[in-house]
PDB file of N, CA and C in Angstrom:
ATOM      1  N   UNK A   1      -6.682  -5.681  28.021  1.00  0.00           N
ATOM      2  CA  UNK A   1      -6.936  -4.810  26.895  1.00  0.00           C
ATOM      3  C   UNK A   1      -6.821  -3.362  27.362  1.00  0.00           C
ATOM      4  N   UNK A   2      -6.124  -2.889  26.387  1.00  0.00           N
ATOM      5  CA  UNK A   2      -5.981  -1.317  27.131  1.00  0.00           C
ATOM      6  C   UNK A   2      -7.009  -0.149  27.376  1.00  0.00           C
ATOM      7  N   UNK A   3      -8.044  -0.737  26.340  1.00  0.00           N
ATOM      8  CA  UNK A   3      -9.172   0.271  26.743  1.00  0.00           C
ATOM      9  C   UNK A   3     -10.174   0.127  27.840  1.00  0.00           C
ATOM     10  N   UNK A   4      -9.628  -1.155  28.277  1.00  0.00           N
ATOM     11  CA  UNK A   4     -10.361  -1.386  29.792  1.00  0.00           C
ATOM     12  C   UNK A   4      -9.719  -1.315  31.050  1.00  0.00           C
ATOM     13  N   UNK A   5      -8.749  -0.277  30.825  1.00  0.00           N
ATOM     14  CA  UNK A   5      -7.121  -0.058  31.393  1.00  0.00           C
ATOM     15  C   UNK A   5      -7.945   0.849  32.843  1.00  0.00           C
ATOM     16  N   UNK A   6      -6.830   1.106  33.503  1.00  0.00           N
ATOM     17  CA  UNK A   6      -7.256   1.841  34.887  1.00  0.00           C
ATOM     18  C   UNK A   6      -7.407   3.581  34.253  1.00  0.00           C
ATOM     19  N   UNK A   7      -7.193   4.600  34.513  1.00  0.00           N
ATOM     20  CA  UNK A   7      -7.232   5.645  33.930  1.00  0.00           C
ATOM     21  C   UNK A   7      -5.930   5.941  34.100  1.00  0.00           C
ATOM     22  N   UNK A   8      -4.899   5.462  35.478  1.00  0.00           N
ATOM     23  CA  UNK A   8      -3.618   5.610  35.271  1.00  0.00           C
ATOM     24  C   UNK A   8      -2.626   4.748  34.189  1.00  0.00           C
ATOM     25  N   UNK A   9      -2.923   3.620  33.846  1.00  0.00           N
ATOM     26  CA  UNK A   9      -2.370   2.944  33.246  1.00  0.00           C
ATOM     27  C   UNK A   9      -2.617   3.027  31.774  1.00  0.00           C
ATOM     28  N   UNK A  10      -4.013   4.009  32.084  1.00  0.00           N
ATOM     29  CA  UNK A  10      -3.926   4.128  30.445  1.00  0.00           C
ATOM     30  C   UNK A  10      -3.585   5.369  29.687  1.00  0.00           C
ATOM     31  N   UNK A  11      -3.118   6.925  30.868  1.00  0.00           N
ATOM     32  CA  UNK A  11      -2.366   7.440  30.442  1.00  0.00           C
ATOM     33  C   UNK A  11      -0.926   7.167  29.986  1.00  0.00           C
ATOM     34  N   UNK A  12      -0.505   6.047  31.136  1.00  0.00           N
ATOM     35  CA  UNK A  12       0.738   5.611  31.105  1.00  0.00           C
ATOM     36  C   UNK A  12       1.199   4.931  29.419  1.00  0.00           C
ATOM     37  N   UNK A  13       0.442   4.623  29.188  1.00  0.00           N
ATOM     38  CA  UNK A  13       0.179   3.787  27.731  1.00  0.00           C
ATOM     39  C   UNK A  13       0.632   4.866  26.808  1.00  0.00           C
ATOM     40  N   UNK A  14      -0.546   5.518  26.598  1.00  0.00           N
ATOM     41  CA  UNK A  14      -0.546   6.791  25.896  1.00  0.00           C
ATOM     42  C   UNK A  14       0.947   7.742  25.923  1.00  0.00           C
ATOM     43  N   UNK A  15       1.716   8.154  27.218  1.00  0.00           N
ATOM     44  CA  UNK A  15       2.263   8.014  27.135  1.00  0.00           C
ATOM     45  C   UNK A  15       3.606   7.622  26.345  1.00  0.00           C
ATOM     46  N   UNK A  16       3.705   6.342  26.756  1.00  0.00           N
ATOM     47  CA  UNK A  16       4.630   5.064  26.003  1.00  0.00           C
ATOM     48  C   UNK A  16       4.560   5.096  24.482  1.00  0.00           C
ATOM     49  N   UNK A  17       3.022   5.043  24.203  1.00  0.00           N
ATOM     50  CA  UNK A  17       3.015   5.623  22.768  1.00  0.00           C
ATOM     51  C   UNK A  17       4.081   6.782  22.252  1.00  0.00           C
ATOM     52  N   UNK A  18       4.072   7.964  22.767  1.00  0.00           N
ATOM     53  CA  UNK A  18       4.425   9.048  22.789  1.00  0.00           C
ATOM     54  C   UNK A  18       3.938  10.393  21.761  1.00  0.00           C
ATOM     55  N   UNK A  19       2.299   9.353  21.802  1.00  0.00           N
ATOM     56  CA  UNK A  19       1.864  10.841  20.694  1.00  0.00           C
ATOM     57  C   UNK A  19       0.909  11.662  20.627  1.00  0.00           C
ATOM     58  N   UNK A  20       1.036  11.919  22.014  1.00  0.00           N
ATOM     59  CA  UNK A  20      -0.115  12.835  23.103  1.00  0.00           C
ATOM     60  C   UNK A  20       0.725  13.758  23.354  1.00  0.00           C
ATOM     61  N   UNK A  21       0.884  14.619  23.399  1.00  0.00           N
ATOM     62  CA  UNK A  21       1.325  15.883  24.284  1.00  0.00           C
ATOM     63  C   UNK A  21       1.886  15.877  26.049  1.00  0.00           C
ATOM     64  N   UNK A  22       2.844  15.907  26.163  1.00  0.00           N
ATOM     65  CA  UNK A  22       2.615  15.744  28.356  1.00  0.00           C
ATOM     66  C   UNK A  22       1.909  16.565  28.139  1.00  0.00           C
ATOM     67  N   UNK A  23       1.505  17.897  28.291  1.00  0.00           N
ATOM     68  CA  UNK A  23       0.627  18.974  28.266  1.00  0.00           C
ATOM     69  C   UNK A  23      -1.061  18.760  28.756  1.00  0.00           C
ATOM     70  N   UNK A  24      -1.257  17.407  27.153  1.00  0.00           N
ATOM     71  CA  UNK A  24      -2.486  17.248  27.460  1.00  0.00           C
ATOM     72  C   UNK A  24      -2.761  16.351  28.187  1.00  0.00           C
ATOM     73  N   UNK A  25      -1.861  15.134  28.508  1.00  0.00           N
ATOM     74  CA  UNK A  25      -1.573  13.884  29.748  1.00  0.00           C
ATOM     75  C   UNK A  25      -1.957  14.225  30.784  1.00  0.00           C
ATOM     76  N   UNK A  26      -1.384  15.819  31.284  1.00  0.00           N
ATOM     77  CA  UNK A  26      -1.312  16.398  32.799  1.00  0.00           C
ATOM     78  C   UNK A  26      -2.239  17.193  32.743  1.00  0.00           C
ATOM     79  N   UNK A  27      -3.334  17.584  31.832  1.00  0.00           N
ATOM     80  CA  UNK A  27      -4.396  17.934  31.804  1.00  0.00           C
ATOM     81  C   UNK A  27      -5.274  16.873  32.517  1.00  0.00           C
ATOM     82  N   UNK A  28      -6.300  17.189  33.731  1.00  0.00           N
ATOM     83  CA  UNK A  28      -7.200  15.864  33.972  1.00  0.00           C
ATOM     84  C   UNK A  28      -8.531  16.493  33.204  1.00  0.00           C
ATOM     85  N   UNK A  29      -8.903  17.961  33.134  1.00  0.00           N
ATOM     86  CA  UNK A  29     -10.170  18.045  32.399  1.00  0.00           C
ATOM     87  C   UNK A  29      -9.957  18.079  30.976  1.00  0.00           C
ATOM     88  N   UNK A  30      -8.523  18.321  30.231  1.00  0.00           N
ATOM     89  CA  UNK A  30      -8.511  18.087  28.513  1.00  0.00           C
ATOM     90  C   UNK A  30      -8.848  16.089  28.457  1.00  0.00           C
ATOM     91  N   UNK A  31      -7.871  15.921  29.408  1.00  0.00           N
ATOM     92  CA  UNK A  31      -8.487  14.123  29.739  1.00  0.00           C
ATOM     93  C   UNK A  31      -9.591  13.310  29.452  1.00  0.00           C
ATOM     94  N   UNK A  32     -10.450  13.947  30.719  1.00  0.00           N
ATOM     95  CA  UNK A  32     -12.148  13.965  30.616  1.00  0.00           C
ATOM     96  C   UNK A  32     -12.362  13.468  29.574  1.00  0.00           C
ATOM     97  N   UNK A  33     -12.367  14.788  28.431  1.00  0.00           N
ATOM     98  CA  UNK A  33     -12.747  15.291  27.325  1.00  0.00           C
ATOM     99  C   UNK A  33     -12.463  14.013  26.190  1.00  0.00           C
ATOM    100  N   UNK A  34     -11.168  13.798  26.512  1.00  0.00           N
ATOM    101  CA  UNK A  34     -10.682  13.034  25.346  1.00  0.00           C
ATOM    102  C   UNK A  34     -10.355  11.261  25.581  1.00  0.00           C
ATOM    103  N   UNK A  35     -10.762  11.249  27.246  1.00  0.00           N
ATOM    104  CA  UNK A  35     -10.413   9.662  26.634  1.00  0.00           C
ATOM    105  C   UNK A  35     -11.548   8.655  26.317  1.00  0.00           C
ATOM    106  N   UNK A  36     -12.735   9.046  26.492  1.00  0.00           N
ATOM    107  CA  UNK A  36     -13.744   8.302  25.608  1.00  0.00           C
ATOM    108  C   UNK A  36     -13.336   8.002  24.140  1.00  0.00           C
ATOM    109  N   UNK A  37     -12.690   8.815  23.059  1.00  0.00           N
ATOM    110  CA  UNK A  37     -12.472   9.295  22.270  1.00  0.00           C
ATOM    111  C   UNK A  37     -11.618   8.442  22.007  1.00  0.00           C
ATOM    112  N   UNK A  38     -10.559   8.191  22.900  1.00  0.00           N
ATOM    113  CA  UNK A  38      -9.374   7.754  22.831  1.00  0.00           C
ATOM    114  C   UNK A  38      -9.592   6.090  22.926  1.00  0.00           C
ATOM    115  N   UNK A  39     -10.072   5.791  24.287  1.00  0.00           N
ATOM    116  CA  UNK A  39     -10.701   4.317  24.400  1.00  0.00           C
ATOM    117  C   UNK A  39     -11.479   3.689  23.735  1.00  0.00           C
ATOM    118  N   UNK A  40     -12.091   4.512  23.111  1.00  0.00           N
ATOM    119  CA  UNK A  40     -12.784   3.692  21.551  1.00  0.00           C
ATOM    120  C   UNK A  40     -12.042   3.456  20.694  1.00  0.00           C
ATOM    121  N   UNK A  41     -11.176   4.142  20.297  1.00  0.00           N
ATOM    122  CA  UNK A  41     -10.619   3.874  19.220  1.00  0.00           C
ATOM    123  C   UNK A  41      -9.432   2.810  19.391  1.00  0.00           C
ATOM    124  N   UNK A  42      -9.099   2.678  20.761  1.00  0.00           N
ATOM    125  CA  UNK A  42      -8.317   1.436  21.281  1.00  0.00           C
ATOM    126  C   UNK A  42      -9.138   0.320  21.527  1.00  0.00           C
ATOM    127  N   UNK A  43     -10.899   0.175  21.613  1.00  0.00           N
ATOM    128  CA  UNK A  43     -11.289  -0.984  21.954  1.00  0.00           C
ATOM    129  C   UNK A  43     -11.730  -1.295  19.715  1.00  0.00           C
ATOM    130  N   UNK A  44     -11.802  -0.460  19.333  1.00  0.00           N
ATOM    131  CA  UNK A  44     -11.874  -0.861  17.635  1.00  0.00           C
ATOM    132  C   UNK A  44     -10.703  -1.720  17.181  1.00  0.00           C
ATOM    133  N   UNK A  45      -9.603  -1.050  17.830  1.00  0.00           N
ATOM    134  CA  UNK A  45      -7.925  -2.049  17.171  1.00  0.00           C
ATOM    135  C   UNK A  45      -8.047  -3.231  18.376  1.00  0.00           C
ATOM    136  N   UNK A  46      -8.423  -3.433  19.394  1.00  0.00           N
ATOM    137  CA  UNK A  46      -8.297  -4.737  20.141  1.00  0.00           C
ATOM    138  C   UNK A  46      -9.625  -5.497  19.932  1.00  0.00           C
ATOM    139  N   UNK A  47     -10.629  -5.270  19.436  1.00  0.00           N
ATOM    140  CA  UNK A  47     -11.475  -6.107  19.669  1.00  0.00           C
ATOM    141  C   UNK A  47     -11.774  -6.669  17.738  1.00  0.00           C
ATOM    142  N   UNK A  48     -10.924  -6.207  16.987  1.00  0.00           N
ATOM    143  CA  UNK A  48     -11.484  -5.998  15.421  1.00  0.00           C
ATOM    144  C   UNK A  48     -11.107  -7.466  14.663  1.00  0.00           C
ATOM    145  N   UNK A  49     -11.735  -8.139  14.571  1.00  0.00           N
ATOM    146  CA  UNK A  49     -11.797  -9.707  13.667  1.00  0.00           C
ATOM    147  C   UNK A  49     -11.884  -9.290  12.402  1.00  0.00           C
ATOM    148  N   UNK A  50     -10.307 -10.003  11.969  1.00  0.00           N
ATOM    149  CA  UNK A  50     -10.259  -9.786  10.121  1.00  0.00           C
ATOM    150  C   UNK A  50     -10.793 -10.861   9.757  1.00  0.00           C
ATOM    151  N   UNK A  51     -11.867 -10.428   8.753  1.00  0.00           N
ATOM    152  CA  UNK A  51     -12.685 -11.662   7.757  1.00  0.00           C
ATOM    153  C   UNK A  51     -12.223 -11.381   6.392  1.00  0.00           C
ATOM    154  N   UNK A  52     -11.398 -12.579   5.771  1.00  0.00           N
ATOM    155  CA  UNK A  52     -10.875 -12.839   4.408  1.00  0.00           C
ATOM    156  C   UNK A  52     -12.062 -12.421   3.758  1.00  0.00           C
ATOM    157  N   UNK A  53     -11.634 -11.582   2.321  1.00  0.00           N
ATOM    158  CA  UNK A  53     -12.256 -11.515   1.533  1.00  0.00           C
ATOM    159  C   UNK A  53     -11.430 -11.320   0.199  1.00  0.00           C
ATOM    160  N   UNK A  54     -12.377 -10.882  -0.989  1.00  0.00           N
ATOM    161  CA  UNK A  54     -11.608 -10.671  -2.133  1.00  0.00           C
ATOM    162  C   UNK A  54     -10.680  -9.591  -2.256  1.00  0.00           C
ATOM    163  N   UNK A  55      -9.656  -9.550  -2.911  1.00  0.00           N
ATOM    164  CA  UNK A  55      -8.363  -8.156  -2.753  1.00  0.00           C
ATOM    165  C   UNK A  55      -9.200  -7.004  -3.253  1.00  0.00           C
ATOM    166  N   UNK A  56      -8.885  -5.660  -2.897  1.00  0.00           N
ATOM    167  CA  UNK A  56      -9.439  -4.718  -3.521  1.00  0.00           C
ATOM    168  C   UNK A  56      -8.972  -4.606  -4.936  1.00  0.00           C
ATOM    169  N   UNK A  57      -9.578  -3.672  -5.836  1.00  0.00           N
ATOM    170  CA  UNK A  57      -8.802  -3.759  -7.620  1.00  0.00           C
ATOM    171  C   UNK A  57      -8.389  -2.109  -7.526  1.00  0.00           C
ATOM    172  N   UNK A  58      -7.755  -1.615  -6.592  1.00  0.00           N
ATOM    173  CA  UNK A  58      -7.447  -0.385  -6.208  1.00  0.00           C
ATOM    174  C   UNK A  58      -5.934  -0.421  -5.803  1.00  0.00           C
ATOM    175  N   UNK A  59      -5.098   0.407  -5.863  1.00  0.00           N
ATOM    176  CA  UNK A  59      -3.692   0.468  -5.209  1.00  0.00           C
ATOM    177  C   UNK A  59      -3.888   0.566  -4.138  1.00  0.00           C
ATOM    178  N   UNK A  60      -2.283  -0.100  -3.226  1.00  0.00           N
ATOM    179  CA  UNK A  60      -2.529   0.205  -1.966  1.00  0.00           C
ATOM    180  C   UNK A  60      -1.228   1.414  -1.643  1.00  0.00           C
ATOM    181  N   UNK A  61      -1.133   1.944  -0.773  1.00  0.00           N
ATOM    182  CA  UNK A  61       0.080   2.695  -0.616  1.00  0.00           C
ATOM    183  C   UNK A  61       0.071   2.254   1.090  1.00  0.00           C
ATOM    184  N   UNK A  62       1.074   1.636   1.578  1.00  0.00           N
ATOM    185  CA  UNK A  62       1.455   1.703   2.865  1.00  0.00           C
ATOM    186  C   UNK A  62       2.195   2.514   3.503  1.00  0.00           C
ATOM    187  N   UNK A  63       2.472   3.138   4.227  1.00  0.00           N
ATOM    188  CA  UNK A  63       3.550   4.139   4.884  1.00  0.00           C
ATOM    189  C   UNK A  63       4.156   3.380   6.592  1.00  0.00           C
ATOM    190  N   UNK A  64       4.875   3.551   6.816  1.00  0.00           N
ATOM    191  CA  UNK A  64       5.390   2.834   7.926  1.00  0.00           C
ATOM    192  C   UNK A  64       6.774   3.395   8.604  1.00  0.00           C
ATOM    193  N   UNK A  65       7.082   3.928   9.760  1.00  0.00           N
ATOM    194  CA  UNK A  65       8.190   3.754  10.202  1.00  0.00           C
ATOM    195  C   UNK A  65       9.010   3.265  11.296  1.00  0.00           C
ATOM    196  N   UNK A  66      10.073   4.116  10.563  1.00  0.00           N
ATOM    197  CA  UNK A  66      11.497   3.010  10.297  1.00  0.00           C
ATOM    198  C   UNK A  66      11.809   2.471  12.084  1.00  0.00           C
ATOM    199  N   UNK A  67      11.292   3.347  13.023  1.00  0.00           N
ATOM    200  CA  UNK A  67      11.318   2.707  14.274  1.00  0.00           C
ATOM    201  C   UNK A  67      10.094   2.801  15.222  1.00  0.00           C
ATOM    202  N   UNK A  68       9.693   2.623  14.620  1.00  0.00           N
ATOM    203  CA  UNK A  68       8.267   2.136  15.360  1.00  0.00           C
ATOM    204  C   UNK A  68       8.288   0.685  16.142  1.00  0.00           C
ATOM    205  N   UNK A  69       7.788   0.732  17.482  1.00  0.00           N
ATOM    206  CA  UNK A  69       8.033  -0.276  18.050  1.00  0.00           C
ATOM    207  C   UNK A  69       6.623  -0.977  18.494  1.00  0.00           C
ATOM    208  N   UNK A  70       5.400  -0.468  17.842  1.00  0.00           N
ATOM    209  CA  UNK A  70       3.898  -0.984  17.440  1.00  0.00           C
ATOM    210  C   UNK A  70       3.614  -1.617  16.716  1.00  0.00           C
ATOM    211  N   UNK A  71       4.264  -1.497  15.545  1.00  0.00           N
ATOM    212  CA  UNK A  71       4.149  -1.906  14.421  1.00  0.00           C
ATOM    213  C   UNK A  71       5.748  -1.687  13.390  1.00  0.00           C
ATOM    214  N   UNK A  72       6.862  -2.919  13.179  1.00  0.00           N
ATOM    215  CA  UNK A  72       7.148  -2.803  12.537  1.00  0.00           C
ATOM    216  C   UNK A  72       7.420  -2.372  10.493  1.00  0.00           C
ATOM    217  N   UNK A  73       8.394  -1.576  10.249  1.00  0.00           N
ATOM    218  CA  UNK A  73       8.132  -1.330   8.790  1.00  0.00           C
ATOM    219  C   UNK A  73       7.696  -2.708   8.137  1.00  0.00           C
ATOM    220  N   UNK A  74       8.315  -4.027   8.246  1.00  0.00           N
ATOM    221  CA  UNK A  74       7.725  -4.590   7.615  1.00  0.00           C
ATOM    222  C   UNK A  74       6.267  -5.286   7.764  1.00  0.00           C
ATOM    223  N   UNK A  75       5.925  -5.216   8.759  1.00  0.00           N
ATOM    224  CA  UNK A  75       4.457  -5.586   8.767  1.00  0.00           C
ATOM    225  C   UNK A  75       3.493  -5.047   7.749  1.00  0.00           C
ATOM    226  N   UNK A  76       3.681  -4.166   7.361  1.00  0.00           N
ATOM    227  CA  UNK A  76       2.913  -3.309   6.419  1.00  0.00           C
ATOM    228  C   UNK A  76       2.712  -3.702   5.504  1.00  0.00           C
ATOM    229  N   UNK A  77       3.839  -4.963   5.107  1.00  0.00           N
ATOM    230  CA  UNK A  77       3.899  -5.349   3.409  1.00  0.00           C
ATOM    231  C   UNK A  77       2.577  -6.755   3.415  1.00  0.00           C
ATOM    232  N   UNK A  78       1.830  -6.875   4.457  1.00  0.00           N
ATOM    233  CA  UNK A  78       0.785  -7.725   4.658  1.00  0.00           C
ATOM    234  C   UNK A  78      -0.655  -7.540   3.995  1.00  0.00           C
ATOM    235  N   UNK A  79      -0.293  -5.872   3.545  1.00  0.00           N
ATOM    236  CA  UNK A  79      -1.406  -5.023   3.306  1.00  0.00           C
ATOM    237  C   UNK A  79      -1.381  -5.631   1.452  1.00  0.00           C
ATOM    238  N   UNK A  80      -0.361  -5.798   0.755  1.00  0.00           N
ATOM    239  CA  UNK A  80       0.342  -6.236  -0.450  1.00  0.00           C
ATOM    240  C   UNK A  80      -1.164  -7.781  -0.737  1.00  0.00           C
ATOM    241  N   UNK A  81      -1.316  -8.385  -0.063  1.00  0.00           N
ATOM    242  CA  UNK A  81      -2.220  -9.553  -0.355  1.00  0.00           C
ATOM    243  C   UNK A  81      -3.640  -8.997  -0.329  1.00  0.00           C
ATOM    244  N   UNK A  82      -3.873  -7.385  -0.212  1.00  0.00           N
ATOM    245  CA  UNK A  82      -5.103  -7.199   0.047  1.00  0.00           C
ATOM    246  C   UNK A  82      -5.862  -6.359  -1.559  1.00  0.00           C
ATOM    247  N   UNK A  83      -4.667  -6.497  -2.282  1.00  0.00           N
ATOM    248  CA  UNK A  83      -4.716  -5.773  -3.389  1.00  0.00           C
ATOM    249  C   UNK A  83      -4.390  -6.311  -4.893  1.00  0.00           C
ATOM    250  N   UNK A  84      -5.497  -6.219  -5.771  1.00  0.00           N
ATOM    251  CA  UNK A  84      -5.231  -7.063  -7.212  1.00  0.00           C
ATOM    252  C   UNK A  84      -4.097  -6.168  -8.165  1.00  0.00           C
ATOM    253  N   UNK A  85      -4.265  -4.782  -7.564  1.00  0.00           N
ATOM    254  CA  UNK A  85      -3.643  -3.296  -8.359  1.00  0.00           C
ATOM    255  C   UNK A  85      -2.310  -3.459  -7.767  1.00  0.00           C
ATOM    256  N   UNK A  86      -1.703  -2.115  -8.231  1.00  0.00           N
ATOM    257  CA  UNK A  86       0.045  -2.064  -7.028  1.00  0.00           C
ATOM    258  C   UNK A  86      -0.447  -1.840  -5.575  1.00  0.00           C
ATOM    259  N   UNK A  87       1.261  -1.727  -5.189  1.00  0.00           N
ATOM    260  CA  UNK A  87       1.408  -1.721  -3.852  1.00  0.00           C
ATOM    261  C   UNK A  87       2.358  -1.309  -3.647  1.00  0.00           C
ATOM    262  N   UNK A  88       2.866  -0.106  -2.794  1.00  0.00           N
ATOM    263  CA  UNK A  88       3.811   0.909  -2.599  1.00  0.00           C
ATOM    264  C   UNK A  88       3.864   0.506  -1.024  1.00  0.00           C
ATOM    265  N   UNK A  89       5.329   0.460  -0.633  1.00  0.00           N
ATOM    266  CA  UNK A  89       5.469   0.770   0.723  1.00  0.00           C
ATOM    267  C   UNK A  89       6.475   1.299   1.051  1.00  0.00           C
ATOM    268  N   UNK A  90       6.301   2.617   1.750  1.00  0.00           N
ATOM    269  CA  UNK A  90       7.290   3.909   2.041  1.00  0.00           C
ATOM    270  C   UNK A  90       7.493   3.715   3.692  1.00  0.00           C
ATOM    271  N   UNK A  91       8.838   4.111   3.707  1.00  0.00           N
ATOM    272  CA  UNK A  91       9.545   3.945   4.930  1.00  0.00           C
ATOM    273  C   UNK A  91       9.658   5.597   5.306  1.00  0.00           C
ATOM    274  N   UNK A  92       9.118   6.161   6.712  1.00  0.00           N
ATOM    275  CA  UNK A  92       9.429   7.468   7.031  1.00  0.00           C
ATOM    276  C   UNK A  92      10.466   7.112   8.064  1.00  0.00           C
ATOM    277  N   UNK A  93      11.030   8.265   8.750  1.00  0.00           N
ATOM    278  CA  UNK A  93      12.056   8.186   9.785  1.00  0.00           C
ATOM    279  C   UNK A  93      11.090   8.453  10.832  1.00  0.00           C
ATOM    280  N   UNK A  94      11.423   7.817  12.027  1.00  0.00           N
ATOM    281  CA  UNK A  94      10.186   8.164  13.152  1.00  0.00           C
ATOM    282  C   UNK A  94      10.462   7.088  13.725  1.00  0.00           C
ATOM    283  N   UNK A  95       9.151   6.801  14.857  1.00  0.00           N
ATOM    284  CA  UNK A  95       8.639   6.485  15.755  1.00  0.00           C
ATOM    285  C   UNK A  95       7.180   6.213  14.908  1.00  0.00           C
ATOM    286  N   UNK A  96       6.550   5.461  15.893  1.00  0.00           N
ATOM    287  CA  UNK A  96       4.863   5.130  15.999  1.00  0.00           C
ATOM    288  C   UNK A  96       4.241   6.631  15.070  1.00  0.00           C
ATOM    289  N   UNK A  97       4.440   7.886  15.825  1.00  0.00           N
ATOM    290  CA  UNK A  97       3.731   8.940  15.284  1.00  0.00           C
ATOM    291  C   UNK A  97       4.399   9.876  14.524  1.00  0.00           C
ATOM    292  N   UNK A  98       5.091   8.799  13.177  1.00  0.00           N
ATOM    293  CA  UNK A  98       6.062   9.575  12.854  1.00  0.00           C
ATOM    294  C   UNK A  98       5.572  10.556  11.804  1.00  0.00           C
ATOM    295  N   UNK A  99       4.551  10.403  11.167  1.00  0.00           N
ATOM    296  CA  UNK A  99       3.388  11.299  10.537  1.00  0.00           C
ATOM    297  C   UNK A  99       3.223  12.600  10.995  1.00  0.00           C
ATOM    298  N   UNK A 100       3.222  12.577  12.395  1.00  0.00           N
ATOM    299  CA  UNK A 100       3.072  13.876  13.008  1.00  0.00           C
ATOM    300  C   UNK A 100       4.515  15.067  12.714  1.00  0.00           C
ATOM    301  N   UNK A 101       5.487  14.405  12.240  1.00  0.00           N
ATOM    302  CA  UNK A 101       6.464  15.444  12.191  1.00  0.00           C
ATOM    303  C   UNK A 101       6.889  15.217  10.931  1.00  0.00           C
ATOM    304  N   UNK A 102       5.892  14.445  10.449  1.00  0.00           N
ATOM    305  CA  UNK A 102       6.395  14.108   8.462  1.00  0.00           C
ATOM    306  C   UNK A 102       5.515  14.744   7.614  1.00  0.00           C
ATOM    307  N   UNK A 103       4.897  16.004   7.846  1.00  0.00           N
ATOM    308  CA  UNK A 103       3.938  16.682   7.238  1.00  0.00           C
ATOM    309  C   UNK A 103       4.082  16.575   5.719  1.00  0.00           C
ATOM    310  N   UNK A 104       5.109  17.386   5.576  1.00  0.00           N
ATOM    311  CA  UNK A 104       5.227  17.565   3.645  1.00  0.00           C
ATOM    312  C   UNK A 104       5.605  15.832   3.495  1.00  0.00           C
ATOM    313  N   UNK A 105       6.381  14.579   3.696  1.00  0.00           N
ATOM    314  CA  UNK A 105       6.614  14.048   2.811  1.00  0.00           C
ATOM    315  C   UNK A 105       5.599  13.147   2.691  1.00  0.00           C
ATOM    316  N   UNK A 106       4.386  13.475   4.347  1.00  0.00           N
ATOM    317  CA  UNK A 106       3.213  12.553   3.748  1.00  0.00           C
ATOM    318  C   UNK A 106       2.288  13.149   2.699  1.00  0.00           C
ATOM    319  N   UNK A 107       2.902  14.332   2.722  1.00  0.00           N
ATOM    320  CA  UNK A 107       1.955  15.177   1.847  1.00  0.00           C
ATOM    321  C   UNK A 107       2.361  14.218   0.197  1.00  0.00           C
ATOM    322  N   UNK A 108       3.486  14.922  -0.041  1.00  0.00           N
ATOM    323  CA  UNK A 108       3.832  14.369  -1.233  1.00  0.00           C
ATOM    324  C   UNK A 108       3.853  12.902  -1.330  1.00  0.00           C
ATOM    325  N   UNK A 109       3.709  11.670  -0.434  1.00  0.00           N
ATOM    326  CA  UNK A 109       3.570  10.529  -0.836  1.00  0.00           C
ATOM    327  C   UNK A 109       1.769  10.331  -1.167  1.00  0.00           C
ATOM    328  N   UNK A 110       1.283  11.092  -0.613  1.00  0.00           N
ATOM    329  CA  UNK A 110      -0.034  10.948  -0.615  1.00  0.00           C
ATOM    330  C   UNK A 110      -0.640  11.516  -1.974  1.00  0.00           C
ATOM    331  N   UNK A 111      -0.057  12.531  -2.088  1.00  0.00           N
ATOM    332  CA  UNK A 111      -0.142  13.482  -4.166  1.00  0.00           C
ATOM    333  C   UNK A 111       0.782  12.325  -4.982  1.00  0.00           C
ATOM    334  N   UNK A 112       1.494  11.837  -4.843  1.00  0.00           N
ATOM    335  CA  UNK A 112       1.765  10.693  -5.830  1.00  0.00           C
ATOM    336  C   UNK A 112       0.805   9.677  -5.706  1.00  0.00           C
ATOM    337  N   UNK A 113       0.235   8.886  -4.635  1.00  0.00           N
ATOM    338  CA  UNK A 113      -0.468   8.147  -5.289  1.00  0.00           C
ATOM    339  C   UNK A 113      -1.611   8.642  -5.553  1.00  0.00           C
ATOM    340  N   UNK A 114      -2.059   9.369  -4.895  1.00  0.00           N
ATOM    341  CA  UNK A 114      -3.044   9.865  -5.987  1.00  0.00           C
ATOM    342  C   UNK A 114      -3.003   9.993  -7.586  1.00  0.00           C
ATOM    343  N   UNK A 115      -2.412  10.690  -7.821  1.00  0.00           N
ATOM    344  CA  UNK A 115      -1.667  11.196  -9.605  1.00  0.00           C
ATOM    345  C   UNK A 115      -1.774   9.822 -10.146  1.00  0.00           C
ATOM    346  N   UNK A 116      -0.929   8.910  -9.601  1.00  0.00           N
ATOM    347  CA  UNK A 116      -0.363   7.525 -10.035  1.00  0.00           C
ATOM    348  C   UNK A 116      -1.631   6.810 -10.397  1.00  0.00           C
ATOM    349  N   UNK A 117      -3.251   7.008  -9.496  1.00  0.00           N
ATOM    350  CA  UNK A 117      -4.215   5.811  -9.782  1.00  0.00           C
ATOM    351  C   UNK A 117      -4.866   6.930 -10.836  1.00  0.00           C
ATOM    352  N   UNK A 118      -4.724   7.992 -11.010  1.00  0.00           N
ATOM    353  CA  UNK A 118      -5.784   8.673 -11.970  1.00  0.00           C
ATOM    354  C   UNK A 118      -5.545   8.627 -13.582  1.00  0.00           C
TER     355      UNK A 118
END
């Protein structure tokens, strides 16, 4: 599990991800700082047991991209069984952190569904 990773292997990760900064990688005291931060939130996605329940009665909007190698675009459409309302799933151009350089069109996918459930 990666959050029980060495501290080299789990920059290396991070890394691989590619949605850290080298900057802050080759930082060892921004490091410090941040990989508690970081390793939690990697032992929440490895250790997290989905328990079936009823669909929400809310839309879902998925976002996903188109080369992400964490999570394929279509995995997302899994989110579709979790919902009695619609279900939107938008393809960005990217990588894993493709959000980070998709400012306005997450903006505007995010003001449509909004608008759309009100």
């Amino acid at each position: 599990m990666l959050h029980e990773a060495s501290p080299d292997d789990f920059v290396g990760a991070l890394r691989a991800y590619g949605g850290t900064p080298e900057e802050v990688l080759r930082d060892a005291q921004l490091m410090a700082l941040l990989e508690p931060a970081l390793r939690a939130d990697f032992a929440i996605r490895e250790r997290y047991e989905y328990r079936p329940g009823p669909p929400l009665s809310i839309p879902i909007t998925a976002i996903a991209a188109s080369d992400d190698a964490y999570v394929p675009p279509d995995a997302v459409d899994a989110w579709r069984e979790h919902t009695s309302a619609g279900f939107d799933r938008h393809i960005i151009a990217g990588g894993h952190f493709a959000i980070i350089n998709s400012e306005n069109t997450l903006r505007e996918l995010v003001m449509h569904a909004c608008a759309a459930d009100s």
